[in-house]
PDB file of N, CA and C in Angstrom:
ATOM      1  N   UNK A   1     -14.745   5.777   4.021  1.00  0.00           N
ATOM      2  CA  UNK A   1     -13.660   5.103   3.330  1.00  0.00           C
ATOM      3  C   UNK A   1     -12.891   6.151   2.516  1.00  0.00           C
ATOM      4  N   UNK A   2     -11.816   6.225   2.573  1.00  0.00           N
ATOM      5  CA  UNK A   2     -10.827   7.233   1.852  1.00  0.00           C
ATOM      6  C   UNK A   2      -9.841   6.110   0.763  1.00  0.00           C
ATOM      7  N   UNK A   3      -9.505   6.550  -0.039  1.00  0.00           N
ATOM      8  CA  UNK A   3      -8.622   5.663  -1.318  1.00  0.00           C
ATOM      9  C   UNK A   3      -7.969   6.894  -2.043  1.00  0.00           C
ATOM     10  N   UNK A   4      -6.763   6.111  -2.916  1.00  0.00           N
ATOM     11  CA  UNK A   4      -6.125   6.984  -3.600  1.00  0.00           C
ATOM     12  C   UNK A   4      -5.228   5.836  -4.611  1.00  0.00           C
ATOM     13  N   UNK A   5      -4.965   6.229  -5.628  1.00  0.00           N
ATOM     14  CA  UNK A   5      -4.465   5.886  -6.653  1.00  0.00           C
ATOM     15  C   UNK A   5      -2.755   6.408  -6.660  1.00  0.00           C
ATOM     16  N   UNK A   6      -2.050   5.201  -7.392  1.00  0.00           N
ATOM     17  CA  UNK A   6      -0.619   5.555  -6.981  1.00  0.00           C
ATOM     18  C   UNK A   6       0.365   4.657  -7.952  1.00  0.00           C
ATOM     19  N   UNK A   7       0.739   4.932  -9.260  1.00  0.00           N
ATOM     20  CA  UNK A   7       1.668   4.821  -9.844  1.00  0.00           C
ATOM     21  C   UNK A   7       3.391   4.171  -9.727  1.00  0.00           C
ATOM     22  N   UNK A   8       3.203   3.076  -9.593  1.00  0.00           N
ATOM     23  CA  UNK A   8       4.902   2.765  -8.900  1.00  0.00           C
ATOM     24  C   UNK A   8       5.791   3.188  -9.776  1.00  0.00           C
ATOM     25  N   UNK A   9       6.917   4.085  -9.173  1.00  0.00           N
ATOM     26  CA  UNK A   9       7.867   4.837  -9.828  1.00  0.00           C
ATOM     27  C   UNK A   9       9.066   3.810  -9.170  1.00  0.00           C
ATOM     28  N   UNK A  10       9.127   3.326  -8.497  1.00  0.00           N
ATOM     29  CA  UNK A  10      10.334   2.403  -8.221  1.00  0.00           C
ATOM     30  C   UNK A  10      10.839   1.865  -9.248  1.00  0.00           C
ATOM     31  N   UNK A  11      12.158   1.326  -9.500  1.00  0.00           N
ATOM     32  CA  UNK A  11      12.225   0.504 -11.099  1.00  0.00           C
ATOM     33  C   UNK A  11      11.811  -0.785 -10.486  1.00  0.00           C
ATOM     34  N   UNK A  12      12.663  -1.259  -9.322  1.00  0.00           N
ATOM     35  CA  UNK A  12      11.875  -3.175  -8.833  1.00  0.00           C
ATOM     36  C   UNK A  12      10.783  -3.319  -8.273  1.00  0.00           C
ATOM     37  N   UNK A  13      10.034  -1.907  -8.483  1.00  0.00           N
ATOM     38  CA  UNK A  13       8.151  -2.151  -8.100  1.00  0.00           C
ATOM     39  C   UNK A  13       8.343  -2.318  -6.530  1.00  0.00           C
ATOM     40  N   UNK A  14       7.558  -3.407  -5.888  1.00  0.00           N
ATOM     41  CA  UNK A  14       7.178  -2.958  -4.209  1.00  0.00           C
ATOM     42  C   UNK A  14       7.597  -4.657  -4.072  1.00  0.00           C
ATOM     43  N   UNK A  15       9.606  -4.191  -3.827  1.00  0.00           N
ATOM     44  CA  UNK A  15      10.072  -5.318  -3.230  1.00  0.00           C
ATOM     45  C   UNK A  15       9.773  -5.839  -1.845  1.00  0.00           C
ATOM     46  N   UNK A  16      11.375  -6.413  -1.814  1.00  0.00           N
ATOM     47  CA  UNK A  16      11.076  -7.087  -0.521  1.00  0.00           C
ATOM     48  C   UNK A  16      11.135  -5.799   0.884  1.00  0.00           C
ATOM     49  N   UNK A  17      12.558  -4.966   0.663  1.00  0.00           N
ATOM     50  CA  UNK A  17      12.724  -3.566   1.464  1.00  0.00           C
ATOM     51  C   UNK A  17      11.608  -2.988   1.822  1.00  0.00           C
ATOM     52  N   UNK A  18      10.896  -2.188   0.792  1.00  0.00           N
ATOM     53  CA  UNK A  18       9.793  -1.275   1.217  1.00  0.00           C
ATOM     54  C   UNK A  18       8.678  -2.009   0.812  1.00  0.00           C
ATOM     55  N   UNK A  19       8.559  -3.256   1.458  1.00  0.00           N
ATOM     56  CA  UNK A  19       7.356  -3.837   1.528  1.00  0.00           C
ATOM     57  C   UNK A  19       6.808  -4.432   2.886  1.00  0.00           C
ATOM     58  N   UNK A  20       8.217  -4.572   3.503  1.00  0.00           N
ATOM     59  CA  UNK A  20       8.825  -4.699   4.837  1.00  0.00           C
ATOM     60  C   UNK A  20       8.261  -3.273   5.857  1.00  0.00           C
ATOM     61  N   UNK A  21       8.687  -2.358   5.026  1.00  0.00           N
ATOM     62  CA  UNK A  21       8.632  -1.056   5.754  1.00  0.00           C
ATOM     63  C   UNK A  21       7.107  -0.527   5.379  1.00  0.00           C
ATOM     64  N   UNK A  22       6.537  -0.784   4.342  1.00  0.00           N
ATOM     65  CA  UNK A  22       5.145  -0.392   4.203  1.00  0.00           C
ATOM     66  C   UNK A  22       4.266  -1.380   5.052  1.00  0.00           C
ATOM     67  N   UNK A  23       4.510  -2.404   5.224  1.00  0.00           N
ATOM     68  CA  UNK A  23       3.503  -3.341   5.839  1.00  0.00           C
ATOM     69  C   UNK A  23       3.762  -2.775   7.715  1.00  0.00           C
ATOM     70  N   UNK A  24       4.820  -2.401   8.138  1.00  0.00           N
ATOM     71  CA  UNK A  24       5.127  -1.580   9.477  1.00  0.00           C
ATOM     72  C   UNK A  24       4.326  -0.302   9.536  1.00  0.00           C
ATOM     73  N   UNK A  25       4.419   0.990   8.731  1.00  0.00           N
ATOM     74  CA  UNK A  25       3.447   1.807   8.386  1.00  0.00           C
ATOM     75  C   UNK A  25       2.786   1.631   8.617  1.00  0.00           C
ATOM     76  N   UNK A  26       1.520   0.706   7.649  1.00  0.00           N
ATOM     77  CA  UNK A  26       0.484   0.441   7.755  1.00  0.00           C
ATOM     78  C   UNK A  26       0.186  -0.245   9.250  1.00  0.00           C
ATOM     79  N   UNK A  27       0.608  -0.831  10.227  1.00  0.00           N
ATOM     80  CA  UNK A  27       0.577  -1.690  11.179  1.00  0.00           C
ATOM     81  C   UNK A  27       0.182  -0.718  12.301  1.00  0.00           C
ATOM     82  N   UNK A  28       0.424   0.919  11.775  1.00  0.00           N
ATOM     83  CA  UNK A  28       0.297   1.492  13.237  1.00  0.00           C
ATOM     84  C   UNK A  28      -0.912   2.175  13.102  1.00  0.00           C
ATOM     85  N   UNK A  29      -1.805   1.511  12.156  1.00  0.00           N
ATOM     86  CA  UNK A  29      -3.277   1.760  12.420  1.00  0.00           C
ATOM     87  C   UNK A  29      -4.427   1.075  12.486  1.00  0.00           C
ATOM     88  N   UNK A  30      -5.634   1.300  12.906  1.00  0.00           N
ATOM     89  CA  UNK A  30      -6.716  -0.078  13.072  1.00  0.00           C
ATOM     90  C   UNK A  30      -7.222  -0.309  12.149  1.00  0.00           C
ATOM     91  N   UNK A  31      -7.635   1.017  11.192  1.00  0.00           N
ATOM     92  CA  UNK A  31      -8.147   0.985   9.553  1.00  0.00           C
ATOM     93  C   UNK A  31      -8.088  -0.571   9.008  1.00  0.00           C
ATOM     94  N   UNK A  32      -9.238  -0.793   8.598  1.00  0.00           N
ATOM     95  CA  UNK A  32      -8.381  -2.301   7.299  1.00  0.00           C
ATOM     96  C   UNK A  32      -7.705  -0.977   6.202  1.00  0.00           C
ATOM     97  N   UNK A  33      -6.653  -1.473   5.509  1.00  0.00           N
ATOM     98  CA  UNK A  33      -6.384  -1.197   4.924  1.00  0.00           C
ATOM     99  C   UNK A  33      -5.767  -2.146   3.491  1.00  0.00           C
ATOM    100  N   UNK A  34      -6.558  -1.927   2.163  1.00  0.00           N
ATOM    101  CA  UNK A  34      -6.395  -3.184   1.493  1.00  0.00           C
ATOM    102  C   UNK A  34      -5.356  -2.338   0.381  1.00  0.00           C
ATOM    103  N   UNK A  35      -4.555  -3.301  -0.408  1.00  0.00           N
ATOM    104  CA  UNK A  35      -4.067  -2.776  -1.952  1.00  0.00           C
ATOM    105  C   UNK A  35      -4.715  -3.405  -3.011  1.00  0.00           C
ATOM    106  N   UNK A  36      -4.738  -2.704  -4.090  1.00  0.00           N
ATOM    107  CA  UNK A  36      -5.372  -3.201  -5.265  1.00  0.00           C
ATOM    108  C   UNK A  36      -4.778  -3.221  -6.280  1.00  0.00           C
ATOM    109  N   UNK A  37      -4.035  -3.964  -7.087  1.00  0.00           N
ATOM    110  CA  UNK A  37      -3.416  -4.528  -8.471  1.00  0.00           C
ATOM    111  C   UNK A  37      -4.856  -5.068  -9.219  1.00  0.00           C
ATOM    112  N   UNK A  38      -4.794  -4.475 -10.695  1.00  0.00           N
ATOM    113  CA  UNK A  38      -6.234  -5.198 -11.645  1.00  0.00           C
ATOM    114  C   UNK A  38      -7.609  -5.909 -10.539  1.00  0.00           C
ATOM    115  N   UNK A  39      -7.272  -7.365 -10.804  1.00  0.00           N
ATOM    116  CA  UNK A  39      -7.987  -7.962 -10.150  1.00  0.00           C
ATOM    117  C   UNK A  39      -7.945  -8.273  -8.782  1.00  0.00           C
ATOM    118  N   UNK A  40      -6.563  -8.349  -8.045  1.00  0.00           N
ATOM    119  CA  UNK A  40      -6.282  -8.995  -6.959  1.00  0.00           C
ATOM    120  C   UNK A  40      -6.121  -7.370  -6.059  1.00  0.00           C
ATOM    121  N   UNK A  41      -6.767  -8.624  -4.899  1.00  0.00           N
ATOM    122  CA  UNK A  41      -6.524  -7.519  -3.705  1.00  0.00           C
ATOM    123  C   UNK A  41      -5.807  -8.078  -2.452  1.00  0.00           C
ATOM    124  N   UNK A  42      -5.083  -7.218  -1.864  1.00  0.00           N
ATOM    125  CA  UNK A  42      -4.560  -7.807  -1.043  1.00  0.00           C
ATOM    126  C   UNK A  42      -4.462  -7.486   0.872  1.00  0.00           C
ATOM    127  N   UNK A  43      -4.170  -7.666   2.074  1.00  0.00           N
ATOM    128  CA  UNK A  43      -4.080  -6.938   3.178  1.00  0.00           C
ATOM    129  C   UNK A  43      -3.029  -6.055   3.224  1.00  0.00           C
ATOM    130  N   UNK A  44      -2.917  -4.591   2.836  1.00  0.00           N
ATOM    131  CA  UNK A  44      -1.221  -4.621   2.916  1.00  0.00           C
ATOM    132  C   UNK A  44      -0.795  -4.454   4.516  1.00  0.00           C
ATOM    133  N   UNK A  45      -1.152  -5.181   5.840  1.00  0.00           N
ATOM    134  CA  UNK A  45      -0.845  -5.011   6.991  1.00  0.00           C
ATOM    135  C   UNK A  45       0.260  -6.791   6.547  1.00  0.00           C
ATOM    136  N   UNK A  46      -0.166  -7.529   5.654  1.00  0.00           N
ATOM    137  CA  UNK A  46       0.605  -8.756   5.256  1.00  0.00           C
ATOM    138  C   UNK A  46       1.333  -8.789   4.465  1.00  0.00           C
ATOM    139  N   UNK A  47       2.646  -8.932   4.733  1.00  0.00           N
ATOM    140  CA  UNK A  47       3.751  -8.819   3.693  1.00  0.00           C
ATOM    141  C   UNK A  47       3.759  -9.957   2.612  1.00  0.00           C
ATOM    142  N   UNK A  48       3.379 -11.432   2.480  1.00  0.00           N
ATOM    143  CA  UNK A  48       3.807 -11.964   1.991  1.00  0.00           C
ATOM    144  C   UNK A  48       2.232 -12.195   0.845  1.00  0.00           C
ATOM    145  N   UNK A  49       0.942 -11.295   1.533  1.00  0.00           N
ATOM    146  CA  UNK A  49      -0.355 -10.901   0.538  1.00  0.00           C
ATOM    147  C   UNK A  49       0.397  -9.991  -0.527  1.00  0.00           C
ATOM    148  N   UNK A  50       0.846  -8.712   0.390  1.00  0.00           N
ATOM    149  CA  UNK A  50       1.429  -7.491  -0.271  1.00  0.00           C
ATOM    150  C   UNK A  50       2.764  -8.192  -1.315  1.00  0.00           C
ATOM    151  N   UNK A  51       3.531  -8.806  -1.107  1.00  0.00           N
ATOM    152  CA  UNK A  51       4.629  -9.319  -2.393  1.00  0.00           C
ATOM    153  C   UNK A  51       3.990 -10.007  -3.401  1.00  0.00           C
ATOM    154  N   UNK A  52       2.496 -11.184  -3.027  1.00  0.00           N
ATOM    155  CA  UNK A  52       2.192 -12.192  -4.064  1.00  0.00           C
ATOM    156  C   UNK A  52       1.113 -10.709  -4.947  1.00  0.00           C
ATOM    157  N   UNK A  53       1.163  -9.904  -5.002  1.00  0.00           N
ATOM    158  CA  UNK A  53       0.712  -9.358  -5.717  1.00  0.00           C
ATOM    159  C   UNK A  53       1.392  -9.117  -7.261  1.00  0.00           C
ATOM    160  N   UNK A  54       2.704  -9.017  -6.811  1.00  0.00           N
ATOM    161  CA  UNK A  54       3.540  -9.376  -8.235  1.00  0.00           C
ATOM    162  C   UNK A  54       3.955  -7.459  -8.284  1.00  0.00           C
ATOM    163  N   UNK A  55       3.649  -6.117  -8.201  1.00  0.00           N
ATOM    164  CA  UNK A  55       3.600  -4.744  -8.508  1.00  0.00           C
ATOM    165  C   UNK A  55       4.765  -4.624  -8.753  1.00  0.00           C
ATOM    166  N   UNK A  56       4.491  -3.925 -10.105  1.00  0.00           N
ATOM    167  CA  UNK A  56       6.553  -3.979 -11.017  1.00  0.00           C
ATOM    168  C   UNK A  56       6.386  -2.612 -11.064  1.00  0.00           C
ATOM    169  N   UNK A  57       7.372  -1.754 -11.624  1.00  0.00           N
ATOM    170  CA  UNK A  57       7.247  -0.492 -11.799  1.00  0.00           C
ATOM    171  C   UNK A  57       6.228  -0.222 -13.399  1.00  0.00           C
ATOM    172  N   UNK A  58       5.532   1.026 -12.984  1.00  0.00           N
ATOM    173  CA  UNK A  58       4.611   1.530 -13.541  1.00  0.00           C
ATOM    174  C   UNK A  58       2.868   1.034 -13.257  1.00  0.00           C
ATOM    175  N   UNK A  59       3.109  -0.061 -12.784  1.00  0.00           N
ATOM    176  CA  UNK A  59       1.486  -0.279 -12.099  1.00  0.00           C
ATOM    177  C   UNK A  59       0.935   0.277 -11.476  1.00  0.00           C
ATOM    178  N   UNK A  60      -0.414   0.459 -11.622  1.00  0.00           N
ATOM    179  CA  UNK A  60      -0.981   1.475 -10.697  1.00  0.00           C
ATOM    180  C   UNK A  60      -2.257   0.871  -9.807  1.00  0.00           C
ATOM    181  N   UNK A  61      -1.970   1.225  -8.804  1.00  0.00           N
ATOM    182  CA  UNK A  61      -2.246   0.742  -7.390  1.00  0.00           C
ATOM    183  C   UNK A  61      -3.005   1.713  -6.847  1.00  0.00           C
ATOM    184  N   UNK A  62      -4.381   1.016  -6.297  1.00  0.00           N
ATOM    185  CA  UNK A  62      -5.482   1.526  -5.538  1.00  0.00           C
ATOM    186  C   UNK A  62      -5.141   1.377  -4.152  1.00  0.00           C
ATOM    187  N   UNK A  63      -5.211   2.250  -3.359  1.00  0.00           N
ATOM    188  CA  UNK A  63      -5.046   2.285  -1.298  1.00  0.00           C
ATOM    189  C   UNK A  63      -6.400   2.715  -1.103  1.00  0.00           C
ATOM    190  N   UNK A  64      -6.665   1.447  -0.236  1.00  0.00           N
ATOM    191  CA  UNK A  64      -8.200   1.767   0.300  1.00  0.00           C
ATOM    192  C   UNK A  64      -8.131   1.653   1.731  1.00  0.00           C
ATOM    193  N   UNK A  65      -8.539   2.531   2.742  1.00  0.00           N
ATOM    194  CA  UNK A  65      -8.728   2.531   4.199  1.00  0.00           C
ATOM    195  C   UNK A  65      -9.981   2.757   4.469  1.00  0.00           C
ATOM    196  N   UNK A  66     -10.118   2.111   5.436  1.00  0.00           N
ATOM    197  CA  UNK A  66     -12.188   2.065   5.906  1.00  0.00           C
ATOM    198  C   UNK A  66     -11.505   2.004   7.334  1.00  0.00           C
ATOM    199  N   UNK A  67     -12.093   3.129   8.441  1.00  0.00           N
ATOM    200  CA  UNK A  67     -11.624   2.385   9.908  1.00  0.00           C
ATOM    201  C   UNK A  67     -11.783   3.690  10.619  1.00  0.00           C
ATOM    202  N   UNK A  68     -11.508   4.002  11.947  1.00  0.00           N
ATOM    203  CA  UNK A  68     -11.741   5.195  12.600  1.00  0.00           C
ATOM    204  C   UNK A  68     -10.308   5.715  12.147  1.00  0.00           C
ATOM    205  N   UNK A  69      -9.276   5.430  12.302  1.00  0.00           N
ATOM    206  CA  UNK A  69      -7.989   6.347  12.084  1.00  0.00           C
ATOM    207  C   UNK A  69      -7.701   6.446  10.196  1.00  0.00           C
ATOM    208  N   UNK A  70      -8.708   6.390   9.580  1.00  0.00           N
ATOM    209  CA  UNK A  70      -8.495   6.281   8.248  1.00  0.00           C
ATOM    210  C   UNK A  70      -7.729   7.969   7.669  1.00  0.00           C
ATOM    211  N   UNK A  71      -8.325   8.472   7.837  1.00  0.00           N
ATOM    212  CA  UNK A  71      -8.033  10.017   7.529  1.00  0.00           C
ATOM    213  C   UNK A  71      -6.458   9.982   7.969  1.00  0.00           C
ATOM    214  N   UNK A  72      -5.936   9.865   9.239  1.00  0.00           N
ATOM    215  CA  UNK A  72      -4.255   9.503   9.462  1.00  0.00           C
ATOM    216  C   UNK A  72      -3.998   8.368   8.449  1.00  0.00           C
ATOM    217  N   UNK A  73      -4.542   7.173   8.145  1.00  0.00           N
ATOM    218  CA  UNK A  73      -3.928   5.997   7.152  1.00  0.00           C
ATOM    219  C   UNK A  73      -3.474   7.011   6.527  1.00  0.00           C
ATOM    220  N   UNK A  74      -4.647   7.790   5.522  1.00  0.00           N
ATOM    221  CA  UNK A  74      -4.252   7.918   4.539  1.00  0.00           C
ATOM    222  C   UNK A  74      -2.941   8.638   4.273  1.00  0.00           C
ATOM    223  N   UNK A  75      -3.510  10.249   4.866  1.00  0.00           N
ATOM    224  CA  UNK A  75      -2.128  10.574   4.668  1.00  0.00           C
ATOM    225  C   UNK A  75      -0.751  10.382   5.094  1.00  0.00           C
ATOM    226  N   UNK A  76      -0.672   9.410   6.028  1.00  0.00           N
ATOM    227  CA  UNK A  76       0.807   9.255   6.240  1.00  0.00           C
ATOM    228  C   UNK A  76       1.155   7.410   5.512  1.00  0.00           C
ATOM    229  N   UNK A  77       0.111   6.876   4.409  1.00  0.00           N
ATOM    230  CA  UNK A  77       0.194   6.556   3.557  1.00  0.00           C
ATOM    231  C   UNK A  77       0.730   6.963   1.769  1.00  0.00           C
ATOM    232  N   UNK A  78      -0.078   7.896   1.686  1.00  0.00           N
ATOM    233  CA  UNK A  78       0.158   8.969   0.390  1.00  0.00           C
ATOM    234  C   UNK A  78       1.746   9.352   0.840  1.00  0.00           C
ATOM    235  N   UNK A  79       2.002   9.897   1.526  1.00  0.00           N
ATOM    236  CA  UNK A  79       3.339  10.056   1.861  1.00  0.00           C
ATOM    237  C   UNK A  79       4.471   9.276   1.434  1.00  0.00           C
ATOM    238  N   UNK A  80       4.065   7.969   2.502  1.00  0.00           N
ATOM    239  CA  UNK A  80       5.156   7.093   1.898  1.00  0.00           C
ATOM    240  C   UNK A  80       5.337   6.461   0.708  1.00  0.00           C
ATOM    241  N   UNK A  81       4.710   6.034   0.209  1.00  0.00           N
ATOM    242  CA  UNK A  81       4.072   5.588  -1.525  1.00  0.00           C
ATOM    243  C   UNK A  81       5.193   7.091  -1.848  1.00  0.00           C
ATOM    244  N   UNK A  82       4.736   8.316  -1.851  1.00  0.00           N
ATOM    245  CA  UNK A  82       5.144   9.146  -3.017  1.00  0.00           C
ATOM    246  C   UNK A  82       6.964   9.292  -2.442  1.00  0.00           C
ATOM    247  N   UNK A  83       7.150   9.214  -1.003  1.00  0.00           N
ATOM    248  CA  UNK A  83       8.416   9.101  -0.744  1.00  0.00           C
ATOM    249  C   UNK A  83       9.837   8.123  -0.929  1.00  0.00           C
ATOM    250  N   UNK A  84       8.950   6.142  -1.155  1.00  0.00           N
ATOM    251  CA  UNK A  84       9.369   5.010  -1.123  1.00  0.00           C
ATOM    252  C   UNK A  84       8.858   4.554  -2.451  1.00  0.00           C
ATOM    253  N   UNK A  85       7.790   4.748  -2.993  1.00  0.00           N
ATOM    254  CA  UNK A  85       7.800   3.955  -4.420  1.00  0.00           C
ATOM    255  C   UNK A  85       7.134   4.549  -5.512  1.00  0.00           C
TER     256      UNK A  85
END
C-alpha cells in the first residue's frame, strides 16, 4: 500500500472540474484507490463519493492505493493533486 498526504491549494477545494478529471485519472488503474478527509473516506474512482466529501481549500487529504499498479497510482497521482489542486 503506498499513501501520501496533500494539502488543497485550490481556492474552491476539489470541485466539480477537477473532480471530473481526477476521478478519470484515477480510472486508468486497478489499485482501489480511496481519499481521506478527517473521518470520511471515500472511492475517488466515484465522483459523486469524491464531491460528498465537502474538501475546501486548505484541507488536507490522505491518497491511499493498495493494488498491483499502485506504485504508477501513485505517482501519476502526486502529480496531478500537485498540478490541479
Amino acid at each position: 500500500m503506498k499513501e501520501f498526504d496533500y494539502t488543497i491549494k485550490d481556492e474552491l477545494g476539489i470541485h466539480a472540474r477537477p473532480a471530473g478529471m481526477l476521478v478519470k485519472e484515477a480510472g486508468k488503474f486497478t489499485s482501489n484507490i480511496t481519499i481521506i478527509k478527517g473521518d470520511k473516506t471515500a472511492d475517488i474512482k466515484r465522483l459523486f463519493a469524491l464531491m460528498g466529501l465537502g474538501v475546501k481549500n486548505g484541507d488536507t487529504v490522505t491518497v491511499k492505493m493498495d493494488g498491483t499498479d499502485e506504485e504508477a497510482a501513485y505517482d501519476s497521482l502526486k502529480k496531478f493533486f500537485e498540478a490541479n489542486l
